[in-house]
PDB file of N, CA and C in Angstrom:
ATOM      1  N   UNK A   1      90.444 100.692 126.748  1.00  0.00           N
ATOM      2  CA  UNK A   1      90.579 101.451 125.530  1.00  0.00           C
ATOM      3  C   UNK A   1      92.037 101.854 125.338  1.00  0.00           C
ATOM      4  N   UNK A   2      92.596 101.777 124.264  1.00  0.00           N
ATOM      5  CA  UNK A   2      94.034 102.189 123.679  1.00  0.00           C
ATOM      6  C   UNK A   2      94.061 103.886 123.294  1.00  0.00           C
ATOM      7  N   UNK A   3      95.299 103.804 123.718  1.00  0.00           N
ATOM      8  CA  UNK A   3      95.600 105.660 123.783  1.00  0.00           C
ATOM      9  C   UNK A   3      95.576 105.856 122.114  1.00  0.00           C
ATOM     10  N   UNK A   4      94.640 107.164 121.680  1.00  0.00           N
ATOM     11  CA  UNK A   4      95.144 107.304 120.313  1.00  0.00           C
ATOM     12  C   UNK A   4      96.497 108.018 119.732  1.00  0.00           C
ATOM     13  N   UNK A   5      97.005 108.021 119.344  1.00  0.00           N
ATOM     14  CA  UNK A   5      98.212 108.264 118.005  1.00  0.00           C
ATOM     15  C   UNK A   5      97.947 108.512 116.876  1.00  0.00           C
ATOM     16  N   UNK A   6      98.912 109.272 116.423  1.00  0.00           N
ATOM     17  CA  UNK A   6      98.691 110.143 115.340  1.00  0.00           C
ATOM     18  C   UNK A   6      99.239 109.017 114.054  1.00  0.00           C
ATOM     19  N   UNK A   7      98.624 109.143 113.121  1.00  0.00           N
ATOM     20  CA  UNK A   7      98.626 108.280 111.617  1.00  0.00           C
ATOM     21  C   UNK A   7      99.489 108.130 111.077  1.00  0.00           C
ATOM     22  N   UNK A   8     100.259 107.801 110.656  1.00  0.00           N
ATOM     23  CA  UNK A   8     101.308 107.843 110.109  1.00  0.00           C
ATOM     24  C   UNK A   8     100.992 108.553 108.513  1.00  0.00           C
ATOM     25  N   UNK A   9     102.192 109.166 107.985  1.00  0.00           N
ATOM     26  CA  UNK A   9     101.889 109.974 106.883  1.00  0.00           C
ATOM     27  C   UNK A   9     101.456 108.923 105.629  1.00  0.00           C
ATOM     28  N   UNK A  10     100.387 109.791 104.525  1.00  0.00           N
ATOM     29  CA  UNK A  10      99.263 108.734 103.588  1.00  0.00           C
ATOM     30  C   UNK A  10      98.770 107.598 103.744  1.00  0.00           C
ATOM     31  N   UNK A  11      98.293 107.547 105.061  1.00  0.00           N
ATOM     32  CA  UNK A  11      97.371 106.829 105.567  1.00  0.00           C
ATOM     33  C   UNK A  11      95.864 106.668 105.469  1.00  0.00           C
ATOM     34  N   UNK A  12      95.199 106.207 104.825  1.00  0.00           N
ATOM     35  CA  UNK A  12      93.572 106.357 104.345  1.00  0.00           C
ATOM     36  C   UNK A  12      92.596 106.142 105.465  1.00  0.00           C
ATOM     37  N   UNK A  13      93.009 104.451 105.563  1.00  0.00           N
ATOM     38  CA  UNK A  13      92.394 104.317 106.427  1.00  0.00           C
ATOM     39  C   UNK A  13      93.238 103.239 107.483  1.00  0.00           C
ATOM     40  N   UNK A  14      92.600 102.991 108.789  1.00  0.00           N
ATOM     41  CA  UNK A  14      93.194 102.234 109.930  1.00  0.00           C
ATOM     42  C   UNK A  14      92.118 100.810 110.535  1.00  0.00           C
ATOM     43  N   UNK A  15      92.112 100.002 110.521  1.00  0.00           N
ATOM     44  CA  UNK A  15      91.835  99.085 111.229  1.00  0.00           C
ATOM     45  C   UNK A  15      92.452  98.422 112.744  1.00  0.00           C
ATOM     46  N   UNK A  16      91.467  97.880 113.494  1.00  0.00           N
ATOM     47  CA  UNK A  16      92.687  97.809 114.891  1.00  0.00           C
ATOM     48  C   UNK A  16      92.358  96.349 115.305  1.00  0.00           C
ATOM     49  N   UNK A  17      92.941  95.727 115.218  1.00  0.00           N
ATOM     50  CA  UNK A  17      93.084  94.234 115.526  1.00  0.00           C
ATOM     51  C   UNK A  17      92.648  93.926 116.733  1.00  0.00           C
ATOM     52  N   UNK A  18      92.794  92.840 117.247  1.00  0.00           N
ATOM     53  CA  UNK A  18      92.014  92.157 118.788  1.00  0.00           C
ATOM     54  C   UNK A  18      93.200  92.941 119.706  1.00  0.00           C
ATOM     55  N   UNK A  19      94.501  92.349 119.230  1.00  0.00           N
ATOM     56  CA  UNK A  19      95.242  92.964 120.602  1.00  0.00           C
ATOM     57  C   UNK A  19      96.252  94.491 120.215  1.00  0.00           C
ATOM     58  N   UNK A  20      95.481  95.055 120.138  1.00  0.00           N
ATOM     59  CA  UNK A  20      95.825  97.079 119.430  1.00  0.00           C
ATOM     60  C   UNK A  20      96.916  96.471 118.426  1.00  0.00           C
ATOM     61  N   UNK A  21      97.323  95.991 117.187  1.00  0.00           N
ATOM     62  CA  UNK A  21      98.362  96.344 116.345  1.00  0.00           C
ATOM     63  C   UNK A  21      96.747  96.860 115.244  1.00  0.00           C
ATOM     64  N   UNK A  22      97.597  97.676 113.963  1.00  0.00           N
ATOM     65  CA  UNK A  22      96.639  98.056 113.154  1.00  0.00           C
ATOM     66  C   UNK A  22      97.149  97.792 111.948  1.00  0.00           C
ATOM     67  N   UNK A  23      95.581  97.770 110.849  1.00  0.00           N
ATOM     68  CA  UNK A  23      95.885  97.077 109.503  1.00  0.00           C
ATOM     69  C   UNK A  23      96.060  98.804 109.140  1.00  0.00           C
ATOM     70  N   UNK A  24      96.936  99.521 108.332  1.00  0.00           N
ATOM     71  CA  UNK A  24      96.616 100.386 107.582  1.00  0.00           C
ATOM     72  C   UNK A  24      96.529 100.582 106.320  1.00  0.00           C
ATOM     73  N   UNK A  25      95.781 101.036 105.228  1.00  0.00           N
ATOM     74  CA  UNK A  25      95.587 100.768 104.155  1.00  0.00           C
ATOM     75  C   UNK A  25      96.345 102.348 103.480  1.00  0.00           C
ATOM     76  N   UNK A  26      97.156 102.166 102.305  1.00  0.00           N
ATOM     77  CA  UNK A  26      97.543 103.161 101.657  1.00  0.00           C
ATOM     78  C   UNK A  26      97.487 103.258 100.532  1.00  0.00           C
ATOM     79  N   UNK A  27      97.795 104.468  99.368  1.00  0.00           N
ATOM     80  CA  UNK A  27      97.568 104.587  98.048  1.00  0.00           C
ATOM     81  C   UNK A  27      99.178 104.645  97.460  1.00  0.00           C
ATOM     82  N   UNK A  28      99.735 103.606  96.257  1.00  0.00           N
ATOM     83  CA  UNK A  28     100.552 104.459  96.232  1.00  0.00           C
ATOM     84  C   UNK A  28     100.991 103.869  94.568  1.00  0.00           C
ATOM     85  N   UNK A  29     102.154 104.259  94.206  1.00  0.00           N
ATOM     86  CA  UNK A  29     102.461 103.961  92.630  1.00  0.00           C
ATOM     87  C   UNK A  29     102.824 102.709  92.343  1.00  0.00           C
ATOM     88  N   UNK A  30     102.409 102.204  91.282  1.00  0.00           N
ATOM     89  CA  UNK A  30     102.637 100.905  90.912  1.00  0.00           C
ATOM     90  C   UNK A  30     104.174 100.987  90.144  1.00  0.00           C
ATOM     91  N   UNK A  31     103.498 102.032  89.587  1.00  0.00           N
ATOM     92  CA  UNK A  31     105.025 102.436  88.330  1.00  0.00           C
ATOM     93  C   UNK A  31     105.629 103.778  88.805  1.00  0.00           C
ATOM     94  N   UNK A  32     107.049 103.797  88.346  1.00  0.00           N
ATOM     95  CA  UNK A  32     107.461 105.471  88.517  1.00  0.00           C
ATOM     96  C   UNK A  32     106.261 106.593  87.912  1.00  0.00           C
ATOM     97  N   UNK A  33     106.135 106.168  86.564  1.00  0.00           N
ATOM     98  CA  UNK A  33     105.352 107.159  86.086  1.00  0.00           C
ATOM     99  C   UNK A  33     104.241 108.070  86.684  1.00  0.00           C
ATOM    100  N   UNK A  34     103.621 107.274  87.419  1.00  0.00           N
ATOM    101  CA  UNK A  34     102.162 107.494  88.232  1.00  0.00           C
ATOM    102  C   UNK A  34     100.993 106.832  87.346  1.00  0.00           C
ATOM    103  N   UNK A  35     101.158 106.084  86.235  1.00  0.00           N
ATOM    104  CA  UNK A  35     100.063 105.774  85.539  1.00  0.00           C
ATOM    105  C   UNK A  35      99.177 104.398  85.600  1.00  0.00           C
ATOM    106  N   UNK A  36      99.921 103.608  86.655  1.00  0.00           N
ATOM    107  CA  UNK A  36      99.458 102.892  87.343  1.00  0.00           C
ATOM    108  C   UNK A  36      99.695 102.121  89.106  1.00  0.00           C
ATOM    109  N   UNK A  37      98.704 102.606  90.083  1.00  0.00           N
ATOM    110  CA  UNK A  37      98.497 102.871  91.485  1.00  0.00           C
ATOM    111  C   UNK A  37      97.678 101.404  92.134  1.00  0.00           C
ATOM    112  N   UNK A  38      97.381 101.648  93.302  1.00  0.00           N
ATOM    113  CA  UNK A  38      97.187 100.515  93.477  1.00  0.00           C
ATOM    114  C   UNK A  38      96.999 100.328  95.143  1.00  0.00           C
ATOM    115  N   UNK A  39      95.865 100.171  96.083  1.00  0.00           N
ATOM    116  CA  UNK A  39      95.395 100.426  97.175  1.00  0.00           C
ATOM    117  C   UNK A  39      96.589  99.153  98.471  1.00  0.00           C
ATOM    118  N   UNK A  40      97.111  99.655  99.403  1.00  0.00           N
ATOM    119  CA  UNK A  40      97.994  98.608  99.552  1.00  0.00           C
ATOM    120  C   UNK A  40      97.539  98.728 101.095  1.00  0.00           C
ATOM    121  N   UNK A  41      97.101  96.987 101.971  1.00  0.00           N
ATOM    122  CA  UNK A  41      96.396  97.479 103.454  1.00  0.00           C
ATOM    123  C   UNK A  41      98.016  95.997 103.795  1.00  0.00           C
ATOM    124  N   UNK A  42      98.867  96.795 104.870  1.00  0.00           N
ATOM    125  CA  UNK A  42      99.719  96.495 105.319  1.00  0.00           C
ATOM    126  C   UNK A  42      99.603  96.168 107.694  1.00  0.00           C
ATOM    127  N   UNK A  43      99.608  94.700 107.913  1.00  0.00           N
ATOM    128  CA  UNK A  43      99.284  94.639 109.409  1.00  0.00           C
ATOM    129  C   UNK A  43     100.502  94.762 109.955  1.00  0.00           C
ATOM    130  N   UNK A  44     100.377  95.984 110.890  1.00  0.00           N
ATOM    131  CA  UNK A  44     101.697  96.287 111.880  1.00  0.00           C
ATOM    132  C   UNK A  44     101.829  95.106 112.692  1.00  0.00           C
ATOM    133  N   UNK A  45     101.485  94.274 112.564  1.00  0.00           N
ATOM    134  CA  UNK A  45     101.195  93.108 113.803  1.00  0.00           C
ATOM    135  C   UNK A  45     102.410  91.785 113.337  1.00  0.00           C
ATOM    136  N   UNK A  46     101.543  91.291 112.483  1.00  0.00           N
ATOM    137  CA  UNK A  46     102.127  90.002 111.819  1.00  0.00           C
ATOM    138  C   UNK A  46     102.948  90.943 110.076  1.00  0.00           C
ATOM    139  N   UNK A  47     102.647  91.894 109.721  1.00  0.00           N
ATOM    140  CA  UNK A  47     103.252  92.111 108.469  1.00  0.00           C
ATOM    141  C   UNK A  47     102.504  91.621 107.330  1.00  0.00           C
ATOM    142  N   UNK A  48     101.303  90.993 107.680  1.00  0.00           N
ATOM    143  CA  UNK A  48     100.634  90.842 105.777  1.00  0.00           C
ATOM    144  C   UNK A  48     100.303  91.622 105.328  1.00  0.00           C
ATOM    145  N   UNK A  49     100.098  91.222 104.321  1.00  0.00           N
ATOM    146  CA  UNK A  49     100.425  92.806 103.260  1.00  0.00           C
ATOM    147  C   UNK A  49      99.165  92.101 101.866  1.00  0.00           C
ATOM    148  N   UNK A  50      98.410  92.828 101.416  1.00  0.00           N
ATOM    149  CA  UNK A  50      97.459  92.644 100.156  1.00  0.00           C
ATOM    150  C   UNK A  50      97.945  94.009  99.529  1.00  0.00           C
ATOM    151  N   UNK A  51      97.675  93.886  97.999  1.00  0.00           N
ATOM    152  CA  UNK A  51      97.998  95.042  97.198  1.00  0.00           C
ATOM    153  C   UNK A  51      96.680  94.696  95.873  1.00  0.00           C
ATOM    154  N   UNK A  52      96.026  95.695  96.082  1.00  0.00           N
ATOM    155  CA  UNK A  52      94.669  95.836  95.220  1.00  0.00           C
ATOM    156  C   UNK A  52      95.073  96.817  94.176  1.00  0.00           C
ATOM    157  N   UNK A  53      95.699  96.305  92.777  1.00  0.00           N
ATOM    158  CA  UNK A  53      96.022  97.319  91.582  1.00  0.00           C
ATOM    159  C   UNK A  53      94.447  98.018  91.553  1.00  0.00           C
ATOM    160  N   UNK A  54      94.684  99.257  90.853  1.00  0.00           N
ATOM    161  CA  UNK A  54      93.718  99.647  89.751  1.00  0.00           C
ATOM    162  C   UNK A  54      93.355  99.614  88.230  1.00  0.00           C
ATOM    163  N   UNK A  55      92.388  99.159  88.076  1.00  0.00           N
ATOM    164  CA  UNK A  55      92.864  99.191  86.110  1.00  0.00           C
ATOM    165  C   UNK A  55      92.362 100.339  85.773  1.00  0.00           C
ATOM    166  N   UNK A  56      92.240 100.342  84.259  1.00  0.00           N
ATOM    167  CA  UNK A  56      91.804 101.257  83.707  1.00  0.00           C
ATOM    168  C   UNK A  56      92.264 102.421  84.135  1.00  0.00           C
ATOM    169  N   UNK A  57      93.522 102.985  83.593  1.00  0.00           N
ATOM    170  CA  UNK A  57      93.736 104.583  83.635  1.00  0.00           C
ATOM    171  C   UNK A  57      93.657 105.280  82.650  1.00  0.00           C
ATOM    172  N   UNK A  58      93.020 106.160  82.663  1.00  0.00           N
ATOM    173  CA  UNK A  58      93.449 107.293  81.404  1.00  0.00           C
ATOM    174  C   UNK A  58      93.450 108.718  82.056  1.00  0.00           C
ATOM    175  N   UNK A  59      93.926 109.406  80.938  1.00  0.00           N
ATOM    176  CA  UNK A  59      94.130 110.650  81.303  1.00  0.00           C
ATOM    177  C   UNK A  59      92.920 111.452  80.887  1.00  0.00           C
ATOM    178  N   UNK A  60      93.402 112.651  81.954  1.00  0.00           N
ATOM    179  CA  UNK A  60      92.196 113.743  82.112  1.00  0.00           C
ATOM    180  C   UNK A  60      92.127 114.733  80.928  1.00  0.00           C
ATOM    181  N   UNK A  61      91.308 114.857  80.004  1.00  0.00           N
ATOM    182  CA  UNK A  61      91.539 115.666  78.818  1.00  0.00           C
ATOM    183  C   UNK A  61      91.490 117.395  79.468  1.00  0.00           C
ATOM    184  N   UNK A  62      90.067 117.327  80.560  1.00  0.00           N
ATOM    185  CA  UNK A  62      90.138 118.762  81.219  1.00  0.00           C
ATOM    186  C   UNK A  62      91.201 119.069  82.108  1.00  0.00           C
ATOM    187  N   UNK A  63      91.558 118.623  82.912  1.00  0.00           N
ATOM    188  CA  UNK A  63      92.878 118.724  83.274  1.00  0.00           C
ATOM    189  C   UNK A  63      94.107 118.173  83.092  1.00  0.00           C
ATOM    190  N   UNK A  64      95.051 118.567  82.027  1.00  0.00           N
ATOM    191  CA  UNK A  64      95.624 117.826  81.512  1.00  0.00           C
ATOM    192  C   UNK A  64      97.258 117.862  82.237  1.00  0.00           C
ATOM    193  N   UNK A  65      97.399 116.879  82.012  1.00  0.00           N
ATOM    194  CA  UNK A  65      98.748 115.866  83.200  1.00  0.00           C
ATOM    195  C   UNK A  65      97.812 115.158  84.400  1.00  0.00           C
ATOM    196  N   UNK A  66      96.772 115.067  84.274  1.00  0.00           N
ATOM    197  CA  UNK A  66      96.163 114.304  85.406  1.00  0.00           C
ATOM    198  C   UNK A  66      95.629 112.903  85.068  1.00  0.00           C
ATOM    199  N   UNK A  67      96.024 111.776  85.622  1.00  0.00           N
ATOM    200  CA  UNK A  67      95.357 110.481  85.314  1.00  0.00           C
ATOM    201  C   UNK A  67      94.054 110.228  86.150  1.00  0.00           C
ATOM    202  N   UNK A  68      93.560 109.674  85.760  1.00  0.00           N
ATOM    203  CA  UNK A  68      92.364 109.170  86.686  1.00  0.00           C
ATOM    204  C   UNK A  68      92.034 107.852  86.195  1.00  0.00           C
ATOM    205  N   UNK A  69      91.604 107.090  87.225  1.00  0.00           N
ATOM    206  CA  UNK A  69      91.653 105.357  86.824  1.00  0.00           C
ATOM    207  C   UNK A  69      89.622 105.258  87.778  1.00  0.00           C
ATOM    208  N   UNK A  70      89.538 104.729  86.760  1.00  0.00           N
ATOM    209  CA  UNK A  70      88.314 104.043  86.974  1.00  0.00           C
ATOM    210  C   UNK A  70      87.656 103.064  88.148  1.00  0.00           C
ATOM    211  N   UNK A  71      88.897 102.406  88.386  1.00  0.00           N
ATOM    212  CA  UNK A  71      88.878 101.566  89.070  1.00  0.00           C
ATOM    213  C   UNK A  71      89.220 101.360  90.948  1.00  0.00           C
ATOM    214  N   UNK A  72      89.841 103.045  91.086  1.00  0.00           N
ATOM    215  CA  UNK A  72      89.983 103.239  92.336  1.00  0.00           C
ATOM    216  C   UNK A  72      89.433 102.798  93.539  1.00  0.00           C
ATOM    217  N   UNK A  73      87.666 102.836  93.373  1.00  0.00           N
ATOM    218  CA  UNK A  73      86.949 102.904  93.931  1.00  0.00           C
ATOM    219  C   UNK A  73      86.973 101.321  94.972  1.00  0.00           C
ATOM    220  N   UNK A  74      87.077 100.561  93.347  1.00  0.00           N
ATOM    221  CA  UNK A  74      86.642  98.766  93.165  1.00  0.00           C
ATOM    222  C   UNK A  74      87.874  98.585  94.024  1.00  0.00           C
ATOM    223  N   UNK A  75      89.352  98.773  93.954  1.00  0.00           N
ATOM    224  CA  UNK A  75      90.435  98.411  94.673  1.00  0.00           C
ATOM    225  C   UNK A  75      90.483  98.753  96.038  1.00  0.00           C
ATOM    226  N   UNK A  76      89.737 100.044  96.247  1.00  0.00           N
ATOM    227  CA  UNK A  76      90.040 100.443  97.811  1.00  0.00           C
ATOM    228  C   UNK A  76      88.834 100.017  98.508  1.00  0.00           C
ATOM    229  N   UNK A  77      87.744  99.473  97.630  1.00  0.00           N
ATOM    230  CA  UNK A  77      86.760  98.139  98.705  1.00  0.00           C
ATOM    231  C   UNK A  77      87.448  96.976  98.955  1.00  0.00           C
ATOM    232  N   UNK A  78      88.265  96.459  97.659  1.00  0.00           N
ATOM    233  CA  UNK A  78      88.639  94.915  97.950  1.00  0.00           C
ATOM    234  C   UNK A  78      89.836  95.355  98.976  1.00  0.00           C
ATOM    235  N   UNK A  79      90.349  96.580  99.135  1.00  0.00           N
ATOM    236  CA  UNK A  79      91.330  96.377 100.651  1.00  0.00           C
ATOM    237  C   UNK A  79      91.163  96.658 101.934  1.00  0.00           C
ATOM    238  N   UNK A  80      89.644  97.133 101.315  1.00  0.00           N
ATOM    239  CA  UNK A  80      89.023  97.227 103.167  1.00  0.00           C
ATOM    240  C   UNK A  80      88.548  96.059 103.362  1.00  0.00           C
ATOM    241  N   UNK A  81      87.791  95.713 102.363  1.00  0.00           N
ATOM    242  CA  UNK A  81      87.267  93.998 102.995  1.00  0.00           C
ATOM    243  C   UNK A  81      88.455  92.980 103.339  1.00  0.00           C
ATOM    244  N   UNK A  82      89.448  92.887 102.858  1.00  0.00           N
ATOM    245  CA  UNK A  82      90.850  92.517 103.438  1.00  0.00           C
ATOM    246  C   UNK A  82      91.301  92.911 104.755  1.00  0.00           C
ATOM    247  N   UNK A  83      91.148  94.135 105.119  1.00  0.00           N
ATOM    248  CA  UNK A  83      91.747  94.592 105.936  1.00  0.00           C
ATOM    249  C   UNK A  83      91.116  94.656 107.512  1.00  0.00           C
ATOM    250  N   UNK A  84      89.360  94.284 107.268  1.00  0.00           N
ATOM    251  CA  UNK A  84      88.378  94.243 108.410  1.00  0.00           C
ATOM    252  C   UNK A  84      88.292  93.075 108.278  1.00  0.00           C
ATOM    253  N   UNK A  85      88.834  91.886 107.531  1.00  0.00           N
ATOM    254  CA  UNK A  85      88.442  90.757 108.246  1.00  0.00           C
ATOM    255  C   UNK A  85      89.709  89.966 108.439  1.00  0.00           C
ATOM    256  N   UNK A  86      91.017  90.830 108.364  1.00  0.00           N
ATOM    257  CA  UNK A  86      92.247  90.279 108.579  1.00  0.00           C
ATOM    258  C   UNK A  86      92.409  90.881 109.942  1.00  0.00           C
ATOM    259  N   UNK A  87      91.722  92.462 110.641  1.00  0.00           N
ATOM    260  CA  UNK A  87      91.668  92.261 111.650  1.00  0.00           C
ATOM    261  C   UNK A  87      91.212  91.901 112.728  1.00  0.00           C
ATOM    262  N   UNK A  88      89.617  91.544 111.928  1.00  0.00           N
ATOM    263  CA  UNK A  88      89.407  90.748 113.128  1.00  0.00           C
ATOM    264  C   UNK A  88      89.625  89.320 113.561  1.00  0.00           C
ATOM    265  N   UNK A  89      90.675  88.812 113.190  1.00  0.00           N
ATOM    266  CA  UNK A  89      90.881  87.318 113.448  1.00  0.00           C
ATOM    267  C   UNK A  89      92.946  87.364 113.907  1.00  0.00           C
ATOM    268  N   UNK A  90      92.863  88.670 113.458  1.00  0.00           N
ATOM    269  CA  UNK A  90      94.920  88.865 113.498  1.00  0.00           C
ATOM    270  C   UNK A  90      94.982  89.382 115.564  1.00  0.00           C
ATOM    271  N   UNK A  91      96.181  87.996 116.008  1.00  0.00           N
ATOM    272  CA  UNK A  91      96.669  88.335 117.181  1.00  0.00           C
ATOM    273  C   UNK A  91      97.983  88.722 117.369  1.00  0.00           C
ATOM    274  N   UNK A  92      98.826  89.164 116.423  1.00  0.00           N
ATOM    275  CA  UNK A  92      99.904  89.522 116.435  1.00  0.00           C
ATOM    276  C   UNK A  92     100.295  90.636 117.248  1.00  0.00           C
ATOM    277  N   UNK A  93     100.826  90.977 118.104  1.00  0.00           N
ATOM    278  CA  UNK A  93     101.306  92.410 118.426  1.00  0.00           C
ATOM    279  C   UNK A  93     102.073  92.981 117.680  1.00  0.00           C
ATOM    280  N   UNK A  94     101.689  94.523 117.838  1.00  0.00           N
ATOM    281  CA  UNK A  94     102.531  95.464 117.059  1.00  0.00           C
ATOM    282  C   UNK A  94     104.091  95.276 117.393  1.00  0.00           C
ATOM    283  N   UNK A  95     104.826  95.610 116.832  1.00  0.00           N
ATOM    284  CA  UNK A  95     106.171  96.128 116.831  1.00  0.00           C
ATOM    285  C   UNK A  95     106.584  97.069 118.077  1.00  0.00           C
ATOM    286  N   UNK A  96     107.198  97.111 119.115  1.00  0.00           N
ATOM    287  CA  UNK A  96     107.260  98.558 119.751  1.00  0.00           C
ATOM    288  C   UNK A  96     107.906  99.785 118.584  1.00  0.00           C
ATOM    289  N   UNK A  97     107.369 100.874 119.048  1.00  0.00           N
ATOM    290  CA  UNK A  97     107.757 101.957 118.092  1.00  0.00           C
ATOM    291  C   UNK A  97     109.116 102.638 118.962  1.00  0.00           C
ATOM    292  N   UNK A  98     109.342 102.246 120.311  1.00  0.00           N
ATOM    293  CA  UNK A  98     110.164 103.157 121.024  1.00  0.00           C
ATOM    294  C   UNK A  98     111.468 101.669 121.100  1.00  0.00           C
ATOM    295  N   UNK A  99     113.175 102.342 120.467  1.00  0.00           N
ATOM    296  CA  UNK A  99     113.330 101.494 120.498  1.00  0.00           C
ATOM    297  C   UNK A  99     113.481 100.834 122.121  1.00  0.00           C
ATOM    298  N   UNK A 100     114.293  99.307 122.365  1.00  0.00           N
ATOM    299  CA  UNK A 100     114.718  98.827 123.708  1.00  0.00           C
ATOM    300  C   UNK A 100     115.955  99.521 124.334  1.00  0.00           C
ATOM    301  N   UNK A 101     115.459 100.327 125.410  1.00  0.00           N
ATOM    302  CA  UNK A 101     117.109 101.135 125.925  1.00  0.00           C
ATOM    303  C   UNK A 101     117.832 100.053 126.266  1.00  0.00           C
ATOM    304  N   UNK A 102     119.190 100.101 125.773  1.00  0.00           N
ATOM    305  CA  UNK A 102     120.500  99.806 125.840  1.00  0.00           C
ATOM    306  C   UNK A 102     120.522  99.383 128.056  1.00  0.00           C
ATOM    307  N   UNK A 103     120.749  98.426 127.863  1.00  0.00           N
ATOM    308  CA  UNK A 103     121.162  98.092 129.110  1.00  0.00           C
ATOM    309  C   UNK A 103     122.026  99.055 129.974  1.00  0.00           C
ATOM    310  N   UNK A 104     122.207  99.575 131.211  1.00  0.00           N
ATOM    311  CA  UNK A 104     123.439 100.440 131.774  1.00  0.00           C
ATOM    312  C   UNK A 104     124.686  99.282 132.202  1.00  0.00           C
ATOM    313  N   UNK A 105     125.607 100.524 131.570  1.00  0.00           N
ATOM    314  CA  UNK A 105     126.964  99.367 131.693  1.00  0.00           C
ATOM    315  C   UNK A 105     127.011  99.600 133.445  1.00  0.00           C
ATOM    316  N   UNK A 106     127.395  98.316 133.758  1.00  0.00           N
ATOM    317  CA  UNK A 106     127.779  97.905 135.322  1.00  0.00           C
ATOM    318  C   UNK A 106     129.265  97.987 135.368  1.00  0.00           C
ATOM    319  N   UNK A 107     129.636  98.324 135.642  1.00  0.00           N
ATOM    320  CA  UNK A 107     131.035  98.831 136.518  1.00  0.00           C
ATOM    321  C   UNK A 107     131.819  97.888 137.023  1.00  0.00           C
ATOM    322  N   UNK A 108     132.869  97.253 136.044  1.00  0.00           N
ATOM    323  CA  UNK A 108     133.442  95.763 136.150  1.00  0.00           C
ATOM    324  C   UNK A 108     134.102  95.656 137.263  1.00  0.00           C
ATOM    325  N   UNK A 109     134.216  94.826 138.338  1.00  0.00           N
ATOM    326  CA  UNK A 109     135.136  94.578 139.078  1.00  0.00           C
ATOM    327  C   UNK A 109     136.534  94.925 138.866  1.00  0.00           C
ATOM    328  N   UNK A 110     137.667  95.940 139.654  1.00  0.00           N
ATOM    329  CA  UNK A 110     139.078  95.832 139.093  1.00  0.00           C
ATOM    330  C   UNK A 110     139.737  94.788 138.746  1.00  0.00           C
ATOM    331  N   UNK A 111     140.533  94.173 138.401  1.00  0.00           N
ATOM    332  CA  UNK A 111     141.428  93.163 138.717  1.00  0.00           C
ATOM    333  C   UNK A 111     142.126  93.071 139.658  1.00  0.00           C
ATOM    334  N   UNK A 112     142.614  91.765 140.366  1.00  0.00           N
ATOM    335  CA  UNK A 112     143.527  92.102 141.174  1.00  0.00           C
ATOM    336  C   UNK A 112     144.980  92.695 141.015  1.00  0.00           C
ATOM    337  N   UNK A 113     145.532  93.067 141.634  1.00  0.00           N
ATOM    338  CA  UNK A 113     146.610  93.685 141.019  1.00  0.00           C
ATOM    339  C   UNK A 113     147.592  92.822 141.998  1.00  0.00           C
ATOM    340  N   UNK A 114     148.576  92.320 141.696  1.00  0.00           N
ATOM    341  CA  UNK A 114     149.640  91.434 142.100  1.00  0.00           C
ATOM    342  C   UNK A 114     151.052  92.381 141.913  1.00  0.00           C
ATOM    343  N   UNK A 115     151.565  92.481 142.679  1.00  0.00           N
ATOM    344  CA  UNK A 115     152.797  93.071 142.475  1.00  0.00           C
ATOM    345  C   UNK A 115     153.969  92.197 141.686  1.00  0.00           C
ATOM    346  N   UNK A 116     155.013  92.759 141.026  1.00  0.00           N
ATOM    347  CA  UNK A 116     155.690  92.031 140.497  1.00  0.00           C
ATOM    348  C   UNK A 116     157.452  91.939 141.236  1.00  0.00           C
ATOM    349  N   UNK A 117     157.234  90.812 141.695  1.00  0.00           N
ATOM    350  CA  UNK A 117     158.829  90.445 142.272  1.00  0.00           C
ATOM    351  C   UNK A 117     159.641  89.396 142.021  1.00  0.00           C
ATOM    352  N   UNK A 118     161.035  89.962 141.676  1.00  0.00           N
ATOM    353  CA  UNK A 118     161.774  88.847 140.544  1.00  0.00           C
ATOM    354  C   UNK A 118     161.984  87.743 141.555  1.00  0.00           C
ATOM    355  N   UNK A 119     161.980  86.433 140.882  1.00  0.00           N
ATOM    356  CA  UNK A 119     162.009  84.762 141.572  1.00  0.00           C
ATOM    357  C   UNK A 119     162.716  85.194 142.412  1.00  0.00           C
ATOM    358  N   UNK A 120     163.032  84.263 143.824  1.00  0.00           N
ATOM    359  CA  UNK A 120     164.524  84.228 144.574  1.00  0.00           C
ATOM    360  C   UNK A 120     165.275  83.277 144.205  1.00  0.00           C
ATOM    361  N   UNK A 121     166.561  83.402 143.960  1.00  0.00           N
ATOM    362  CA  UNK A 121     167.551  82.129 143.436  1.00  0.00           C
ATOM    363  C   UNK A 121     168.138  81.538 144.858  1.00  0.00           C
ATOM    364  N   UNK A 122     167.962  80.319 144.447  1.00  0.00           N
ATOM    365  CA  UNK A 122     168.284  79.409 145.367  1.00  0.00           C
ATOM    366  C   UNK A 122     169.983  79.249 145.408  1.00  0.00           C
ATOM    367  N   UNK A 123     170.624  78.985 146.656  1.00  0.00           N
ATOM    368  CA  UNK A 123     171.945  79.244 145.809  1.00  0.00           C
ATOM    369  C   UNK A 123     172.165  77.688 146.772  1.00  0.00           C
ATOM    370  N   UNK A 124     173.168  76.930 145.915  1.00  0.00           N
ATOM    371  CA  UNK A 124     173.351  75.322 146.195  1.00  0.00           C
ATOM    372  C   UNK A 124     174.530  75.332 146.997  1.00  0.00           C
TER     373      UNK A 124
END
């Protein structure tokens, strides 16, 4: 069994592949506006990525500045069914999250040090 860890932030839901990387599925904006969103299940493993828009938005007359889309529901099935049968067939390993420590520098050999002494002149 794999140690659990904490989710990463707007995370819905998690899937866990054969060898522990995970599919996670998220919500997020299609447009700046917010008026169209869109269910997105991303594998820490290999990196595929599906993006399930939503249609149909309109706004909330009772609460007004609020959109609500119809279609939420329909998008965040088609990215779980993506996402449970992408992991169960995905062997990719995750990414490490910790980075690789830096090798320790080894301690170069000095150089030799040669003293310096001017030629001898030969005298003829």
């Amino acid at each position: 069994m794999t140690t659990q860890t904490a989710w990463p932030e707007n995370v819905i839901a998690r899937y866990l592949t054969l060898v522990g990387a995970t599919v996670d599925l998220t919500h997020r904006n299609e447009a700046e506006d917010g008026k169209k969103k869109a269910t997105r299940a991303v594998c820490t493993g290999c990196r595929a990525v599906t993006v399930q828009t939503w249609a149909d938005s309109y706004p909330n007359y009772r609460r007004p500045g609020v959109t609500e889309f119809q279609n939420q529901d329909k998008g965040d099935r088609a990215a779980r069914a993506w996402a449970q049968k992408h992991a169960e067939t995905c062997r990719a390993l995750a990414a490490p999250t910790v980075p690789a420590a830096a090798p320790e520098p080894q301690d170069e050999p000095e150089p030799k040090r040669r003293l310096w002494l001017p030629a001898r002149r030969k005298n003829a």
